[in-house]
Protein backbone atom coordinates (compact mmCIF):
# COMPACT_ATOMS: atom_id res chain seq x y z
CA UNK A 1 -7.68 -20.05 13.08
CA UNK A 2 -5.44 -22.07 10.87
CA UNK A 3 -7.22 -23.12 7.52
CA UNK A 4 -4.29 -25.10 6.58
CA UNK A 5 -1.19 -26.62 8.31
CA UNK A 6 1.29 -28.82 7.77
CA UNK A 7 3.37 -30.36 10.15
CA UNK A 8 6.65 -32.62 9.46
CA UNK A 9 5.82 -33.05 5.81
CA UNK A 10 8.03 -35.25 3.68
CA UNK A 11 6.84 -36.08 -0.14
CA UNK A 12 9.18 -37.65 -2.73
CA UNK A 13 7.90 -38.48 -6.76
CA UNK A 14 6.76 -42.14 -6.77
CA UNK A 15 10.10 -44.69 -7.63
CA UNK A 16 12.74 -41.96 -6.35
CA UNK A 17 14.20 -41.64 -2.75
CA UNK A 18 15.34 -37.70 -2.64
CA UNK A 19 12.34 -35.66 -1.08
CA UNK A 20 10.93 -33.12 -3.09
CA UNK A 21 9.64 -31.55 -0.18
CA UNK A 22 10.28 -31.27 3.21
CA UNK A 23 8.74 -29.10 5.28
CA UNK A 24 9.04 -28.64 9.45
CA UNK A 25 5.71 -26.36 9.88
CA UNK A 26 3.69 -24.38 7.49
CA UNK A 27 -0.01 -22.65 8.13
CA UNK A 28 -2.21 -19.87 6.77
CA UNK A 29 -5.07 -18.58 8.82
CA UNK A 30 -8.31 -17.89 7.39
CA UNK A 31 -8.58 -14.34 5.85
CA UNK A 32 -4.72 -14.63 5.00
CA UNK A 33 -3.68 -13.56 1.53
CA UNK A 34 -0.24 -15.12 1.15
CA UNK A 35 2.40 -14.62 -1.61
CA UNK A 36 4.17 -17.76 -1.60
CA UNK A 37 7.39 -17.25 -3.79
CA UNK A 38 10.24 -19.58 -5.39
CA UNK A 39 12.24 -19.69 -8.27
CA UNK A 40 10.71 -22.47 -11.29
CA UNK A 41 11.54 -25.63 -9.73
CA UNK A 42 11.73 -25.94 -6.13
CA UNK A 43 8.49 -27.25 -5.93
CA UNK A 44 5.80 -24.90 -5.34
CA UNK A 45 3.70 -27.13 -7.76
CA UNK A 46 3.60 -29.80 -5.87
CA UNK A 47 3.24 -28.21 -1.99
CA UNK A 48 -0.10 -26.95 -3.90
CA UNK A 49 -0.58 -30.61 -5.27
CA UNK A 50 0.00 -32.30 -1.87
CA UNK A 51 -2.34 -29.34 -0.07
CA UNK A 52 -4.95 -30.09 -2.31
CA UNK A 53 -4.90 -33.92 -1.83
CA UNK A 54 -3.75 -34.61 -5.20
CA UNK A 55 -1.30 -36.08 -4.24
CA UNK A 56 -0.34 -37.54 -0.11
CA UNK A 57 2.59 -37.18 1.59
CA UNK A 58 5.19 -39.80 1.98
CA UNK A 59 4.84 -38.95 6.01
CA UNK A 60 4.16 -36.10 8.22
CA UNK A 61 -0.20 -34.52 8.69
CA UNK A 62 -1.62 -32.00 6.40
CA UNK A 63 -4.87 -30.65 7.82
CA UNK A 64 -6.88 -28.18 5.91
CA UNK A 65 -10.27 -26.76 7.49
CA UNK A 66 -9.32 -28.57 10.19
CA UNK A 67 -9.50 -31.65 8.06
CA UNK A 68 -6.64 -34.31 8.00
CA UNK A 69 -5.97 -35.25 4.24
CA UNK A 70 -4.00 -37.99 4.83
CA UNK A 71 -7.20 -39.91 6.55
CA UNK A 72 -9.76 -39.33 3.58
CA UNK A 73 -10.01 -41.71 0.52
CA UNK A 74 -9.07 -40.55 -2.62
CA UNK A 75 -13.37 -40.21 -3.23
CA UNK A 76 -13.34 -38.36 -0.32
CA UNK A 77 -10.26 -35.93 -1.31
CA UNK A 78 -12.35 -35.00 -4.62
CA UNK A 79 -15.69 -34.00 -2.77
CA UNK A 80 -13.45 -32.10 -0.04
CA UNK A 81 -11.36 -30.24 -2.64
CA UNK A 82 -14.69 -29.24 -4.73
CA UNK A 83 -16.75 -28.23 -1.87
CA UNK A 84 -13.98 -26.19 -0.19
CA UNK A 85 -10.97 -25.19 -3.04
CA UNK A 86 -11.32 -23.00 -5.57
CA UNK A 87 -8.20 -22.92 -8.39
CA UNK A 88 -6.89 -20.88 -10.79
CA UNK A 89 -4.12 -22.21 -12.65
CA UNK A 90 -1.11 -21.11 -15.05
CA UNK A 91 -2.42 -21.84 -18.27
CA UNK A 92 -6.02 -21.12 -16.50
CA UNK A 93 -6.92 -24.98 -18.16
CA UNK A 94 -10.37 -24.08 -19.07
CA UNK A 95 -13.23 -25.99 -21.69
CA UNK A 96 -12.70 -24.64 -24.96
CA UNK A 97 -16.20 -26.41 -26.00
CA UNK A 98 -18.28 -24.70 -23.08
CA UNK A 99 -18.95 -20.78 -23.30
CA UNK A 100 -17.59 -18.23 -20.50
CA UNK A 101 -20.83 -18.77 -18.22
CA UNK A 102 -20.95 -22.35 -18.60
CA UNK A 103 -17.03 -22.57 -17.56
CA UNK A 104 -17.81 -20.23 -14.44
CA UNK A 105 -20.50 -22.33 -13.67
CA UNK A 106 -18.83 -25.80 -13.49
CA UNK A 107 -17.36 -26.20 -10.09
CA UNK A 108 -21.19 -25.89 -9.00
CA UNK A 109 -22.27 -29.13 -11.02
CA UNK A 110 -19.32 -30.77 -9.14
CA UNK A 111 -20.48 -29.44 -5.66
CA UNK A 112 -23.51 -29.03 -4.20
CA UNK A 113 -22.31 -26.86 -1.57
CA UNK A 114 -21.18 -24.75 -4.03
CA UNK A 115 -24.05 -24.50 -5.66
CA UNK A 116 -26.27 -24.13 -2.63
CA UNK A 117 -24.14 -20.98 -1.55
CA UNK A 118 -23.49 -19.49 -5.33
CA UNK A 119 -27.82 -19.50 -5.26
CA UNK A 120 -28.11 -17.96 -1.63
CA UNK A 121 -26.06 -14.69 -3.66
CA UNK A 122 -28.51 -14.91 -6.76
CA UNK A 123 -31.74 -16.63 -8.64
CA UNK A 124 -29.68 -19.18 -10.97
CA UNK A 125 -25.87 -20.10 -11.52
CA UNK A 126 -25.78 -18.08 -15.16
CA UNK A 127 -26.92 -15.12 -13.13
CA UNK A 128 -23.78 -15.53 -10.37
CA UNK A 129 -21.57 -16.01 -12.49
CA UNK A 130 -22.13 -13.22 -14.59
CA UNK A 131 -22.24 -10.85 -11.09
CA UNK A 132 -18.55 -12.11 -10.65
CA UNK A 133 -17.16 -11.77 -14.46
CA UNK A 134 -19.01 -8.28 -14.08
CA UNK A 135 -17.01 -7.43 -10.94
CA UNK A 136 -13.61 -9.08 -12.13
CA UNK A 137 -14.63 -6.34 -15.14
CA UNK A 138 -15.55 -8.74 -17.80
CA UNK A 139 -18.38 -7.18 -19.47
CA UNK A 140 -21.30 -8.69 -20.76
CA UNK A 141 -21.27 -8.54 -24.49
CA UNK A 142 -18.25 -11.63 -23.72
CA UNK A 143 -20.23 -14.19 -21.55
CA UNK A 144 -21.33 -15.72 -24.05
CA UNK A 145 -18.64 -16.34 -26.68
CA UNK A 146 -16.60 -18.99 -26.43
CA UNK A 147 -13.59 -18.92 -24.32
CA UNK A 148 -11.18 -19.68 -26.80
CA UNK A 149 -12.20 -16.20 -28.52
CA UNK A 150 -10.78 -14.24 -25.67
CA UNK A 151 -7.27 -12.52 -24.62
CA UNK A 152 -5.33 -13.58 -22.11
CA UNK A 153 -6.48 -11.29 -19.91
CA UNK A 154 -9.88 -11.75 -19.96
CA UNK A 155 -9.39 -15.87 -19.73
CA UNK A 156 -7.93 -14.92 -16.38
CA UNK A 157 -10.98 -14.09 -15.18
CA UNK A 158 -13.09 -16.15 -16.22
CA UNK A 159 -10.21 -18.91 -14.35
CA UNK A 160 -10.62 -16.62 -11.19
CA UNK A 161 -14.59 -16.27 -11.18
CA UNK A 162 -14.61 -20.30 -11.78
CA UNK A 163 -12.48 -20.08 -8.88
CA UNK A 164 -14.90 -17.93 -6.70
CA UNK A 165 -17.95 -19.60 -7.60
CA UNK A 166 -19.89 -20.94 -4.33
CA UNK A 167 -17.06 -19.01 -2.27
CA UNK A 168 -15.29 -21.45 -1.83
CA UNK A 169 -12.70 -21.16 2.02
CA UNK A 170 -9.99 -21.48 -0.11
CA UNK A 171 -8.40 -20.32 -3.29
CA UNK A 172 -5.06 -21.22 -4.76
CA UNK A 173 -3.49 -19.61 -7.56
CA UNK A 174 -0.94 -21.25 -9.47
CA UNK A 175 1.56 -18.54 -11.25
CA UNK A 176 -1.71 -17.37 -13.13
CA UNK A 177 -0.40 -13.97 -13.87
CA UNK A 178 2.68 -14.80 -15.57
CA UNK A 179 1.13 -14.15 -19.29
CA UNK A 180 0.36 -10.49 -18.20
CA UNK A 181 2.38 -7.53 -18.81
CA UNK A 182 2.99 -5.86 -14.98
CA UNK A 183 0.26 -2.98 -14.87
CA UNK A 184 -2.08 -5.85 -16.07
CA UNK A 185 -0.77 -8.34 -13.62
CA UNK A 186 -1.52 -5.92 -10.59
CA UNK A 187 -4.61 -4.61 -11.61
CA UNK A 188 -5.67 -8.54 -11.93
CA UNK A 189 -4.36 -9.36 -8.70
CA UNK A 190 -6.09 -6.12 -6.93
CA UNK A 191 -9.51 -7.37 -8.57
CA UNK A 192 -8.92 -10.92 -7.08
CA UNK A 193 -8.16 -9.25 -3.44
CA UNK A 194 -11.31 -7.30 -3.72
CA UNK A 195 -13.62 -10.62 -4.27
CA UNK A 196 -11.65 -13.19 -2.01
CA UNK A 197 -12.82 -10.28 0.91
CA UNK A 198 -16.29 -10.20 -0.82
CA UNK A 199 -16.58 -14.09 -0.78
CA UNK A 200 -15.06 -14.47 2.51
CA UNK A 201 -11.93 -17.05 0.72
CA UNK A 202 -8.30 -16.81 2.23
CA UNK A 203 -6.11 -16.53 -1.18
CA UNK A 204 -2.76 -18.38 -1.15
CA UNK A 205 -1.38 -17.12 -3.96
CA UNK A 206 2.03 -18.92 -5.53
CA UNK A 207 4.60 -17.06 -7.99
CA UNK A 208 8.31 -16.77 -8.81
CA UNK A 209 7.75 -12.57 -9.59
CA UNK A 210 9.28 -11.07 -6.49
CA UNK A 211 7.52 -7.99 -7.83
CA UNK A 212 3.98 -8.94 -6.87
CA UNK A 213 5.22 -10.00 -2.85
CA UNK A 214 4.45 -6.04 -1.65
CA UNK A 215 0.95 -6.49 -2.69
CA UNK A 216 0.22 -9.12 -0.51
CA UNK A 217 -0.27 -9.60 3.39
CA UNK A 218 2.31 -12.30 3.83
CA UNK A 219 5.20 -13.35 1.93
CA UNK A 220 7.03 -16.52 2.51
CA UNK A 221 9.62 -17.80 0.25
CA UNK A 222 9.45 -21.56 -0.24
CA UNK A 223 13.54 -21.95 0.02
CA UNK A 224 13.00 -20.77 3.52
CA UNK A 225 10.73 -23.42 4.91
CA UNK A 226 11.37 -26.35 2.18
CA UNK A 227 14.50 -28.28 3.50
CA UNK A 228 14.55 -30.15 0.70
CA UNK A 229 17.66 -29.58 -1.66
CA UNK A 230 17.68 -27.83 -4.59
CA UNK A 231 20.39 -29.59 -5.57
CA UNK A 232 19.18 -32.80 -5.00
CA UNK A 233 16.59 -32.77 -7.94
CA UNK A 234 14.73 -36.24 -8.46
CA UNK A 235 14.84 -37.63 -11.86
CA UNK A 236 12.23 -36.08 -14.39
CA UNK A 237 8.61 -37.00 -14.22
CA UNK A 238 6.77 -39.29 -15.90
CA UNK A 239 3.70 -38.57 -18.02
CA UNK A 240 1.42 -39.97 -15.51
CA UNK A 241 2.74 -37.82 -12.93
CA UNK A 242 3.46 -34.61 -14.90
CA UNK A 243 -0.90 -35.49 -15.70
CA UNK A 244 -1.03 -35.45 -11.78
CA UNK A 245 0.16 -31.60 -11.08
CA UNK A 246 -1.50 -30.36 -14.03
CA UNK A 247 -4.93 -31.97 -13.66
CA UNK A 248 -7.69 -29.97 -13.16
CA UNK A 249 -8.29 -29.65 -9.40
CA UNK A 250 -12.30 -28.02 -9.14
């Protein structure tokens, strides 16, 4: 079963004519951990912008859960993408003001599906979320400090248990290992295999470190299915739309 496809997709930046992407056919079926893998710039960001229904497609269908993007609403592309996505991004792009538990927590004030299913695993949301920081090996003497007091490392996964929460079908990762030295990086990613399986959450995971492919069930590199040219770049984005790619997506 396909949990997401695309079919004939064409995208270009708002006020510019040369496609940023242009893909024939791309799907992942459910269970799939993909390593999706590019160089900076050819527009991995925004394939995981347009698959989250961030942004829409200039033409072509993009169907995730067996749900066609282009049909909903932009209200209805929020509740869809909280109920069903969970995200971990580069810079990880969490609350500074809100402690580790309260971060982990947040997708499931945004979703009630979320929060119905993160409750079916334990008593209360503080509860879940520390079972997942304590599986992604964040111990807890740290769950309740505030974020901006920890490494790198550990703000990774408290990004990736945020991600989790309410096991959500699908979880995207956006180059969020590329602060970690490599022994860290694959012990990280290991950690997030074990707990996509535990939640039942197919993992498309997006980098440009060739190194990290093996680990992965699938590897696709985005030059190979993106006709769009790299030479062809559109002119720089504006603030509004650079806001677009980096917003938070929960």
């Amino acid at each position: 079963m396909s949990i997401i496809e695309l079919d004939s997709v064409k995208y270009s930046w708002p006020g510019t004519s040369v496609p940023v992407i242009d893909i024939d056919h791309f799907s992942i079926n459910q269970g799939d951990k993909v390593f999706l893998k590019g160089p900076s710039g050819t527009g991995k960001s925004t394939l995981l912008g347009l698959i989250a229904g961030v942004n829409l497609p200039d033409r072509g269908e993009i169907n995730v859960l067996g749900h066609n993007i282009n049909q909903m609403k932009g209200s209805q592309r929020d509740h869809f993408r909280a109920d069903h996505m969970g995200y971990i991004f580069q810079m990880f792009n969490l609350l500074p003001y809100l402690s580790v538990t309260e971060n982990v927590c947040l997708p499931c004030h945004f979703s009630k599906r979320r929060k119905q299913k993160a409750l079916a695993h334990s008593s209360s949301l503080p509860i879940e979320a520390r079972r997942l920081l304590n599986d992604l090996q964040l111990g807890d003497e740290l769950i309740h400090r505030p974020v901006a007091e920890l490494s790198i490392g550990q703000q990774q996964r408290v990004a990736a248990a945020r991600a989790l929460i309410g096991q959500p079908e699908l979880v995207i990762a956006d180059e969020p290992s590329s602060a970690l030295d490599t022994d860290a990086r694959e012990s990280f990613i290991n950690l997030l295999f074990q707990e996509c399986e535990r939640e039942d959450s197919t993992l498309l995971f997006v980098s440009h470190d060739n190194t990290l492919s093996p680990l992965f069930d699938h590897q696709i590199e985005l030059g190979n299915i993106n006709r769009a040219s790299s030479s062809n770049k559109p002119a720089p984005l504006s603030k509004h739309q650079q806001a677009s790619v980096a917003m938070e997506r929960i």
